[in-house]
PDB file of N, CA and C in Angstrom:
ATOM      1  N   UNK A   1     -20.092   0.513 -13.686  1.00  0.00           N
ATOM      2  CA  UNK A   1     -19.543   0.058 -12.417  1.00  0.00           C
ATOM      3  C   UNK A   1     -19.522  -1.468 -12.425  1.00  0.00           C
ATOM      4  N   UNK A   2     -18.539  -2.108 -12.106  1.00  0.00           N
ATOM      5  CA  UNK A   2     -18.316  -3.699 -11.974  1.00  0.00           C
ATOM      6  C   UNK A   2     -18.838  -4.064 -11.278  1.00  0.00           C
ATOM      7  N   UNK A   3     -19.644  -5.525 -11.305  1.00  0.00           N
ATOM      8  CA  UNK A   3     -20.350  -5.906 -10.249  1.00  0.00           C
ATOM      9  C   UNK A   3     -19.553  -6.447  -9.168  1.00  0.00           C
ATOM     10  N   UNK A   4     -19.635  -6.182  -8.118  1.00  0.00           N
ATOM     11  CA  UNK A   4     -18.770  -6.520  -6.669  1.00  0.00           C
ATOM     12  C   UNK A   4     -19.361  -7.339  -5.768  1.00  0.00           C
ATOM     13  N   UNK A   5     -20.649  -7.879  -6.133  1.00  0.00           N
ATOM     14  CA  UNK A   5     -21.623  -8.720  -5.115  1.00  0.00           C
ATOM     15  C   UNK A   5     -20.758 -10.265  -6.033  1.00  0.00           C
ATOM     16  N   UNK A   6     -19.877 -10.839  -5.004  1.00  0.00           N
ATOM     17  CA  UNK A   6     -19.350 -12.098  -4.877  1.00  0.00           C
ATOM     18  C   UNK A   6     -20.088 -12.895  -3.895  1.00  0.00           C
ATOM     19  N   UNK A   7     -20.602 -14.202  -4.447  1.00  0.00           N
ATOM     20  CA  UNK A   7     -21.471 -14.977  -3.620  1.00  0.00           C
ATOM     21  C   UNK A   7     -20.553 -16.368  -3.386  1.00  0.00           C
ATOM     22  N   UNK A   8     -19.894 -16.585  -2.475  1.00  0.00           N
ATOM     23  CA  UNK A   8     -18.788 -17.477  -1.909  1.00  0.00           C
ATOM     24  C   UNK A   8     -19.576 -18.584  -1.346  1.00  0.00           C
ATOM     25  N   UNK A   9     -19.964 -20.054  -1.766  1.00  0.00           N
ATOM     26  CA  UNK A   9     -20.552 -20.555  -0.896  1.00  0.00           C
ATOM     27  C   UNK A   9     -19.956 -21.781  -0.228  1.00  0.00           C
ATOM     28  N   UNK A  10     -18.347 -22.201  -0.946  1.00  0.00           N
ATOM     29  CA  UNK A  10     -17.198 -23.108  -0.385  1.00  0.00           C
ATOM     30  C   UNK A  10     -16.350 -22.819   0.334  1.00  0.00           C
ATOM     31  N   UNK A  11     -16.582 -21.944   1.439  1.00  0.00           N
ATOM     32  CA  UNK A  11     -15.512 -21.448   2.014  1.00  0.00           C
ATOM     33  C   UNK A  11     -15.480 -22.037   3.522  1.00  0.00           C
ATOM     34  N   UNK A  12     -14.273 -21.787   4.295  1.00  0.00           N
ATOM     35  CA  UNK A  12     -14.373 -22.571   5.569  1.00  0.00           C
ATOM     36  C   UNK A  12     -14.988 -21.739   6.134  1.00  0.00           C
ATOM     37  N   UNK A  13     -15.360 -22.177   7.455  1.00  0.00           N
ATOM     38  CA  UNK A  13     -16.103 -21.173   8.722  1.00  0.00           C
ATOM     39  C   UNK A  13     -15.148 -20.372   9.397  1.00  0.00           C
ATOM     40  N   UNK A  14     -15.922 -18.986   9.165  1.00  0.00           N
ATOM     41  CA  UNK A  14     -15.121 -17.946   9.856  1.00  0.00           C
ATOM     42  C   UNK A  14     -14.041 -17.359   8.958  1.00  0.00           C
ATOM     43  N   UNK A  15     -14.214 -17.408   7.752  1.00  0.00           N
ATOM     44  CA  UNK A  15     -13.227 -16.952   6.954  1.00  0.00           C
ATOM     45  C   UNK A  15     -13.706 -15.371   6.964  1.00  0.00           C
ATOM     46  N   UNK A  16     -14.250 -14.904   6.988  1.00  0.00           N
ATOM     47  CA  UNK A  16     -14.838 -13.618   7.721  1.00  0.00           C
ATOM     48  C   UNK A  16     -14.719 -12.869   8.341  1.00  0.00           C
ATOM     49  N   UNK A  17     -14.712 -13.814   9.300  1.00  0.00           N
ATOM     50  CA  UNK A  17     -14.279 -13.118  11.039  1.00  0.00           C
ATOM     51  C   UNK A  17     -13.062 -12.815  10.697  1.00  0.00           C
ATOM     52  N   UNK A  18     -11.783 -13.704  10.096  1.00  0.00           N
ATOM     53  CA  UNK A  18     -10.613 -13.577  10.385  1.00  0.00           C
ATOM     54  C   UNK A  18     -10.203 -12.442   9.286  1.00  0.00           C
ATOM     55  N   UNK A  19     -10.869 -12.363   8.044  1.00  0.00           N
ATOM     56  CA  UNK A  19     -10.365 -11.006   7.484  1.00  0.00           C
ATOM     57  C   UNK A  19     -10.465  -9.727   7.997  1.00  0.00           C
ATOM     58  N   UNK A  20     -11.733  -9.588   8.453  1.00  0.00           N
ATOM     59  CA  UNK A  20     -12.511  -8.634   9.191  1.00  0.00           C
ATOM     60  C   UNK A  20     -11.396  -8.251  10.465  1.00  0.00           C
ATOM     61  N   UNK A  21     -11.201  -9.477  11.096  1.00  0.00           N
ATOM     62  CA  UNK A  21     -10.241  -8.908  12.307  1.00  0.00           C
ATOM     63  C   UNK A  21      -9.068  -8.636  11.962  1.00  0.00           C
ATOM     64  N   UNK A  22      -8.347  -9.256  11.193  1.00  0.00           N
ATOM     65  CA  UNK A  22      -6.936  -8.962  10.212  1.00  0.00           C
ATOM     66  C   UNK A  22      -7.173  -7.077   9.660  1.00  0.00           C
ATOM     67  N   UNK A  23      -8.010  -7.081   8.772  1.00  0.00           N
ATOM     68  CA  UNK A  23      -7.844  -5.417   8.369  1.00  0.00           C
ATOM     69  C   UNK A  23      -8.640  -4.871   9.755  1.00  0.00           C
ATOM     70  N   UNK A  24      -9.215  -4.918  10.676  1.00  0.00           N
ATOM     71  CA  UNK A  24      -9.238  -4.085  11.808  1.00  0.00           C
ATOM     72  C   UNK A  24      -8.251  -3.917  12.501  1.00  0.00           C
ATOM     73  N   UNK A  25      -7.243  -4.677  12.790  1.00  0.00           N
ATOM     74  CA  UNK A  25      -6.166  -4.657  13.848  1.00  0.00           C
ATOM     75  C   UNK A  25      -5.153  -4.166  12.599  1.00  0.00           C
ATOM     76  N   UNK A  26      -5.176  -3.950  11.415  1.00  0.00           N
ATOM     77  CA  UNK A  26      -3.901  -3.503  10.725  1.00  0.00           C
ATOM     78  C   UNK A  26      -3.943  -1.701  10.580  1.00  0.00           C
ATOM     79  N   UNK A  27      -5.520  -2.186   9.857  1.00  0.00           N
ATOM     80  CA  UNK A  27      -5.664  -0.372   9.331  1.00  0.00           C
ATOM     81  C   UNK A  27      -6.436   0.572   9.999  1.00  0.00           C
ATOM     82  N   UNK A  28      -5.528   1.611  10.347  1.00  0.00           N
ATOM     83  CA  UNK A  28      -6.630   2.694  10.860  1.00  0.00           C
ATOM     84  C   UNK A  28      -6.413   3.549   9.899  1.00  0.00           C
ATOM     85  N   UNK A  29      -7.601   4.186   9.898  1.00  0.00           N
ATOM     86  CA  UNK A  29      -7.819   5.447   8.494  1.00  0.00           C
ATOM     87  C   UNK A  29      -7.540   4.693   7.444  1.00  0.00           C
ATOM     88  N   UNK A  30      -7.778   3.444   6.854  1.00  0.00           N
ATOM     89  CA  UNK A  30      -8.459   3.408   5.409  1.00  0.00           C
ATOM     90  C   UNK A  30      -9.887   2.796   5.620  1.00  0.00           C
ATOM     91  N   UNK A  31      -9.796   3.034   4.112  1.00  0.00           N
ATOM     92  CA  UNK A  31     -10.999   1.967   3.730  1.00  0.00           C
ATOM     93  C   UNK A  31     -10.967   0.277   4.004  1.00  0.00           C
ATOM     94  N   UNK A  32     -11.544  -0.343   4.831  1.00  0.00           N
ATOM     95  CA  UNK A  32     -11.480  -1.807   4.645  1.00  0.00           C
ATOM     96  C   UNK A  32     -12.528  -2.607   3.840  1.00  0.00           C
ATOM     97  N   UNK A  33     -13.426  -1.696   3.930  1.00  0.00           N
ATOM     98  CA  UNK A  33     -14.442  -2.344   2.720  1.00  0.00           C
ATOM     99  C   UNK A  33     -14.073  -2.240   1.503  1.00  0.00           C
ATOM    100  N   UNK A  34     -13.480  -1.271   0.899  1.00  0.00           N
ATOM    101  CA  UNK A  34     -13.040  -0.907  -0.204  1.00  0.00           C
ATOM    102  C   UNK A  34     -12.007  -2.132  -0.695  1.00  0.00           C
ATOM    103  N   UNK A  35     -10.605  -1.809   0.075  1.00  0.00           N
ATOM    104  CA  UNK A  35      -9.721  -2.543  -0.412  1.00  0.00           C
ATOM    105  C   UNK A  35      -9.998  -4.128  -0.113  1.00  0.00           C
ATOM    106  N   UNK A  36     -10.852  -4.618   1.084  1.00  0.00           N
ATOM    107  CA  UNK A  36     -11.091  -6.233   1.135  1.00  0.00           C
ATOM    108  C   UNK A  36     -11.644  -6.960  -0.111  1.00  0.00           C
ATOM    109  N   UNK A  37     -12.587  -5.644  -1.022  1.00  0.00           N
ATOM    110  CA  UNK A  37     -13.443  -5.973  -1.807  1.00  0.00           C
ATOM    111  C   UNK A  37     -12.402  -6.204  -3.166  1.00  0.00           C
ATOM    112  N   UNK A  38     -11.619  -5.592  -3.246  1.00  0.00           N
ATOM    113  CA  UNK A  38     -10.679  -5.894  -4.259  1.00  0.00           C
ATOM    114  C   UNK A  38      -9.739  -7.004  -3.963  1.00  0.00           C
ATOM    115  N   UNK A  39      -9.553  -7.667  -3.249  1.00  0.00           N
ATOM    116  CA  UNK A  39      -8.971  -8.823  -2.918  1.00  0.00           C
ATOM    117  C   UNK A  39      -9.191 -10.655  -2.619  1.00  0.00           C
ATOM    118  N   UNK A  40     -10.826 -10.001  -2.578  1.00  0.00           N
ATOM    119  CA  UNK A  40     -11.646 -10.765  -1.847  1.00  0.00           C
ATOM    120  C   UNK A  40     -11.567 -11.775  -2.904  1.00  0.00           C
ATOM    121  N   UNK A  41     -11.212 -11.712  -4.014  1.00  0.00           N
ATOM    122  CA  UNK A  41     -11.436 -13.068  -4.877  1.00  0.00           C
ATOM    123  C   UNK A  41      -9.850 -14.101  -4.716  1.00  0.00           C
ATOM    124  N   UNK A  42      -9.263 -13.263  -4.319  1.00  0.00           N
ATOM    125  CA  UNK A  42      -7.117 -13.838  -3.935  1.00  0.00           C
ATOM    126  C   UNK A  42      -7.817 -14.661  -2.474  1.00  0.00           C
ATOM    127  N   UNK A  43      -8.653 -14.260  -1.304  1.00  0.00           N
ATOM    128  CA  UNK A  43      -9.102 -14.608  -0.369  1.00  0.00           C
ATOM    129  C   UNK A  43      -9.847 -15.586  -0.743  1.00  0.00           C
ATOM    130  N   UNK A  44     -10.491 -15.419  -1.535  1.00  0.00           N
ATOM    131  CA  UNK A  44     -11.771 -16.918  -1.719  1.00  0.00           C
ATOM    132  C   UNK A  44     -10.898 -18.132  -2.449  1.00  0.00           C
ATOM    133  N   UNK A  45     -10.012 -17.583  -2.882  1.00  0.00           N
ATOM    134  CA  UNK A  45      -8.768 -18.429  -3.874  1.00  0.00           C
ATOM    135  C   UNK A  45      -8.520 -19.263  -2.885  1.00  0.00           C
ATOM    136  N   UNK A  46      -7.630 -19.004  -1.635  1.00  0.00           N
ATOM    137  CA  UNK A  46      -7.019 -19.460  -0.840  1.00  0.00           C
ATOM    138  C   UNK A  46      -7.779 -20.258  -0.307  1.00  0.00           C
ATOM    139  N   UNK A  47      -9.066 -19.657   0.780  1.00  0.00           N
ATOM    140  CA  UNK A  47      -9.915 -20.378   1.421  1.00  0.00           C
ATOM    141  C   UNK A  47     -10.574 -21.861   1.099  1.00  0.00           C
ATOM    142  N   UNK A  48     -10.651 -21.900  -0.683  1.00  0.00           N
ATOM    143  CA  UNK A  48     -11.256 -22.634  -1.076  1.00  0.00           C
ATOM    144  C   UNK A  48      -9.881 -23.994  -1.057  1.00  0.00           C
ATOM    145  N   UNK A  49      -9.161 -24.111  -0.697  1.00  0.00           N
ATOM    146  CA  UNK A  49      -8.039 -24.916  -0.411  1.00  0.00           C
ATOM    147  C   UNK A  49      -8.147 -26.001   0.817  1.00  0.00           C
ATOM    148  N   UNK A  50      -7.955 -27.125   0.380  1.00  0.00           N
ATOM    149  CA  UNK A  50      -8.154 -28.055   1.745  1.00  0.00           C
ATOM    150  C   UNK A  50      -6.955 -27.876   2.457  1.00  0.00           C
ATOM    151  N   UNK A  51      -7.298 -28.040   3.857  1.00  0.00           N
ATOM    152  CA  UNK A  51      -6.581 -27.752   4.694  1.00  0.00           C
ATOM    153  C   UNK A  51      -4.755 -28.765   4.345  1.00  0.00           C
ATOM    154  N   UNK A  52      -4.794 -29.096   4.193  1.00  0.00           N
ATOM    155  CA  UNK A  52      -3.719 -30.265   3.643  1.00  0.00           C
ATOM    156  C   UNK A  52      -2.991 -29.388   2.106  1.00  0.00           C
ATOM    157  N   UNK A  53      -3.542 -29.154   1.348  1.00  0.00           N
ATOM    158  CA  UNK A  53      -3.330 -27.729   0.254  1.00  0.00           C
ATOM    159  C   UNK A  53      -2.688 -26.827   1.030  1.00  0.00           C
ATOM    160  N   UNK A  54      -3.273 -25.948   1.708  1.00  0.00           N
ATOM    161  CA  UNK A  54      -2.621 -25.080   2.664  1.00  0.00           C
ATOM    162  C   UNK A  54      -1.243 -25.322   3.159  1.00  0.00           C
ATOM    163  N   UNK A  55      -1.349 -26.668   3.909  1.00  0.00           N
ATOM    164  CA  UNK A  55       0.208 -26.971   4.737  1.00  0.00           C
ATOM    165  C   UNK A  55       0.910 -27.025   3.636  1.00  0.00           C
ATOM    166  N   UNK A  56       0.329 -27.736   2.429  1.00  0.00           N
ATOM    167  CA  UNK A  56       1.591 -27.899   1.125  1.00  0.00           C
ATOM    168  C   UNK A  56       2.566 -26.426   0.717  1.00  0.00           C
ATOM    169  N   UNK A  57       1.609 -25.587   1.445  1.00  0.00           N
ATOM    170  CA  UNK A  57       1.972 -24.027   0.625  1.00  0.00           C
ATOM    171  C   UNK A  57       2.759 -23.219   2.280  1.00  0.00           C
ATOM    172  N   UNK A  58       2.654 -23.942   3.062  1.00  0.00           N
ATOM    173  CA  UNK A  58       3.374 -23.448   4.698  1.00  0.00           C
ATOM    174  C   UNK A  58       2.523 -22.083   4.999  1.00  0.00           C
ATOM    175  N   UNK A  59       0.866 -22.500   4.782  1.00  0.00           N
ATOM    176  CA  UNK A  59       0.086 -21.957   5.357  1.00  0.00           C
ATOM    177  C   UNK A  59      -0.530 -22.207   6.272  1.00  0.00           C
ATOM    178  N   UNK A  60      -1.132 -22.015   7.223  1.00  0.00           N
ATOM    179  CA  UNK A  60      -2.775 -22.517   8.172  1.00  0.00           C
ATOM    180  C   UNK A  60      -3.944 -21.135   7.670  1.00  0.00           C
ATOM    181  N   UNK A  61      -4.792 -21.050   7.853  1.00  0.00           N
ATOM    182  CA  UNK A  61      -6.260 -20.161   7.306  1.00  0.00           C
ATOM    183  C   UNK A  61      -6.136 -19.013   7.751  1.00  0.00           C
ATOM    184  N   UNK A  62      -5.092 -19.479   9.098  1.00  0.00           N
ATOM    185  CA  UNK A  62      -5.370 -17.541   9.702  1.00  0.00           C
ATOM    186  C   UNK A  62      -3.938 -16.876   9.354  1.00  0.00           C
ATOM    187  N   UNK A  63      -3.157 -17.289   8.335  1.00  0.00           N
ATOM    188  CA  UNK A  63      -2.281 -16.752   7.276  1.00  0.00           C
ATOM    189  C   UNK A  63      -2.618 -16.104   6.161  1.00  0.00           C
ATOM    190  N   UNK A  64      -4.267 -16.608   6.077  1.00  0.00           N
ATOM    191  CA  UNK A  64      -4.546 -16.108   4.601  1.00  0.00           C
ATOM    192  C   UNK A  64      -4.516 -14.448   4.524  1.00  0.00           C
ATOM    193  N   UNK A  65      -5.628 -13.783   5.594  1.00  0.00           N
ATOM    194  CA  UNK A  65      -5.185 -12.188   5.247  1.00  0.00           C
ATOM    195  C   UNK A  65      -3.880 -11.773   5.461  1.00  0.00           C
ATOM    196  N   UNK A  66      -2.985 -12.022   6.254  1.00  0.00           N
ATOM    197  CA  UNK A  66      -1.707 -11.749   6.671  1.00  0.00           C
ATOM    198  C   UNK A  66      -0.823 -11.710   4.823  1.00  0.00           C
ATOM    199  N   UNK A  67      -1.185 -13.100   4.232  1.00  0.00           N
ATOM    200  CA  UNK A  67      -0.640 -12.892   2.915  1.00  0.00           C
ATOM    201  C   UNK A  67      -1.021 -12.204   2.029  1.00  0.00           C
ATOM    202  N   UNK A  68      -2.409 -12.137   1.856  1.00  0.00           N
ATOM    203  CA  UNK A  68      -3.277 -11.192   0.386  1.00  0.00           C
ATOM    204  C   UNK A  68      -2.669 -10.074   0.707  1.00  0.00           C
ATOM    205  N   UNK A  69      -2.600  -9.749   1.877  1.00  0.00           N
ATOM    206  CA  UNK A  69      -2.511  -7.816   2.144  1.00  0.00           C
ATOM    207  C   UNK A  69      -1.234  -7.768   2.671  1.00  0.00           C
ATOM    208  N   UNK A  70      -0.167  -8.965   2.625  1.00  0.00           N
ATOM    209  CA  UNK A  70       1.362  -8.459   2.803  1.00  0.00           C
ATOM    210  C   UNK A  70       1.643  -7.089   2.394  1.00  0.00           C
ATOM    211  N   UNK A  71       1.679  -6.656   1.322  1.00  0.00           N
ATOM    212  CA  UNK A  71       2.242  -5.511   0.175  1.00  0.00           C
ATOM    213  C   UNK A  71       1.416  -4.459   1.208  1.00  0.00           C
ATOM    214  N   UNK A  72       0.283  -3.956   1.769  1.00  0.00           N
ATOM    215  CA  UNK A  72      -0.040  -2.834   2.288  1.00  0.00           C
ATOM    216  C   UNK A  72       0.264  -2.456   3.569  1.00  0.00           C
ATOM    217  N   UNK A  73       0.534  -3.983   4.390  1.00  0.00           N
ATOM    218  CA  UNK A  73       0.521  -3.633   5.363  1.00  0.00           C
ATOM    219  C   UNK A  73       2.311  -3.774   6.215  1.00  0.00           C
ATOM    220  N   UNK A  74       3.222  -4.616   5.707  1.00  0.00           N
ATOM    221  CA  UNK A  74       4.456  -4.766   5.967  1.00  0.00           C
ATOM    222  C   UNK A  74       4.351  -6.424   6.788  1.00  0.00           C
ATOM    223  N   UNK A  75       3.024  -6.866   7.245  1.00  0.00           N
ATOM    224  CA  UNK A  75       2.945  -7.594   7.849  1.00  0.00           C
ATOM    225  C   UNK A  75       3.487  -9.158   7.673  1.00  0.00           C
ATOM    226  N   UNK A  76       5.046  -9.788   8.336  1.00  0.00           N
ATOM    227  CA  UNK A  76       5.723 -10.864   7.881  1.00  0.00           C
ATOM    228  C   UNK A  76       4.564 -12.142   7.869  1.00  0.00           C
ATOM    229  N   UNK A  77       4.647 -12.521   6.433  1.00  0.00           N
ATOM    230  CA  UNK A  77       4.048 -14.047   6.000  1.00  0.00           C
ATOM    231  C   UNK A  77       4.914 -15.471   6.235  1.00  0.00           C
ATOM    232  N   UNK A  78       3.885 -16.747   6.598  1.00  0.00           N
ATOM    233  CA  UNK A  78       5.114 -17.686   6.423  1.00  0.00           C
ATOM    234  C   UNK A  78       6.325 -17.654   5.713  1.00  0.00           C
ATOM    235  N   UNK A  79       6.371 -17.055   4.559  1.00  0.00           N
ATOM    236  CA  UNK A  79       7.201 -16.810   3.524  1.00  0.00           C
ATOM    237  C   UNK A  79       8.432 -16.099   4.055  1.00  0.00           C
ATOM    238  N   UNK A  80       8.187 -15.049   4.870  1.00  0.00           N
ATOM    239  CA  UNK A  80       9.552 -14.305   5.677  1.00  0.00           C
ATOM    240  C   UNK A  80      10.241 -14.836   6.504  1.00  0.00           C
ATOM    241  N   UNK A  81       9.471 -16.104   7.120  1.00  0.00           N
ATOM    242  CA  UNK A  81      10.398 -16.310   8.230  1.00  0.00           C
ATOM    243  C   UNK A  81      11.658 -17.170   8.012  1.00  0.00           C
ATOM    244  N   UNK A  82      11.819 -17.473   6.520  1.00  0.00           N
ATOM    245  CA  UNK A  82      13.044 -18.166   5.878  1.00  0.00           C
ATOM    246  C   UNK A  82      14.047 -16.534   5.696  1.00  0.00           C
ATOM    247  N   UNK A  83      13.891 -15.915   5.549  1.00  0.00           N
ATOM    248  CA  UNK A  83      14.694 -14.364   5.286  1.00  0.00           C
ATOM    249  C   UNK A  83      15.051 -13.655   6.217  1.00  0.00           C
ATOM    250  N   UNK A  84      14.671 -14.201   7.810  1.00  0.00           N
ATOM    251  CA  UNK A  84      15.291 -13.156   8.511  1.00  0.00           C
ATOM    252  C   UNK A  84      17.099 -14.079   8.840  1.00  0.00           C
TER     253      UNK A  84
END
């Protein structure tokens, strides 16, 4: 079994809260521990980005779950709003 205990200690405040509330308000009936845990390193990727990094990429922080978990959930990223 792969080890899954990721110890994050550069991350902004509340990067947490906002995944946590992102897969609560998306998924009912899955796993969110499961699949956060497989992502969680695309999440620490991002987070670890200065805020100024971010705008370069036409993000703000509470974009980040909205993007990792685009593909499961249908949910439009900065990235869509050039496509409608």
């Amino acid at each position: 079994m792969p080890n899954d205990q990721i110890h994050i200690t550069a991350l902004s405040p509340g990067w947490r809260a906002r995944l946590d509330w992102y897969l609560a308000s998306c998924g009912q009936g899955f796993n969110a521990g499961m699949i956060g845990r497989d992502r969680l390193h695309d999440v620490a990727a991002l987070e670890a980005l200065s805020d100024v990094e971010l705008s370069g990429l036409g993000l703000e922080r509470a974009d980040i779950p909205a993007l990792v978990f685009a593909d499961l959930f249908g949910v439009p990223t900065p990235d869509d709003a050039g496509d409608a």
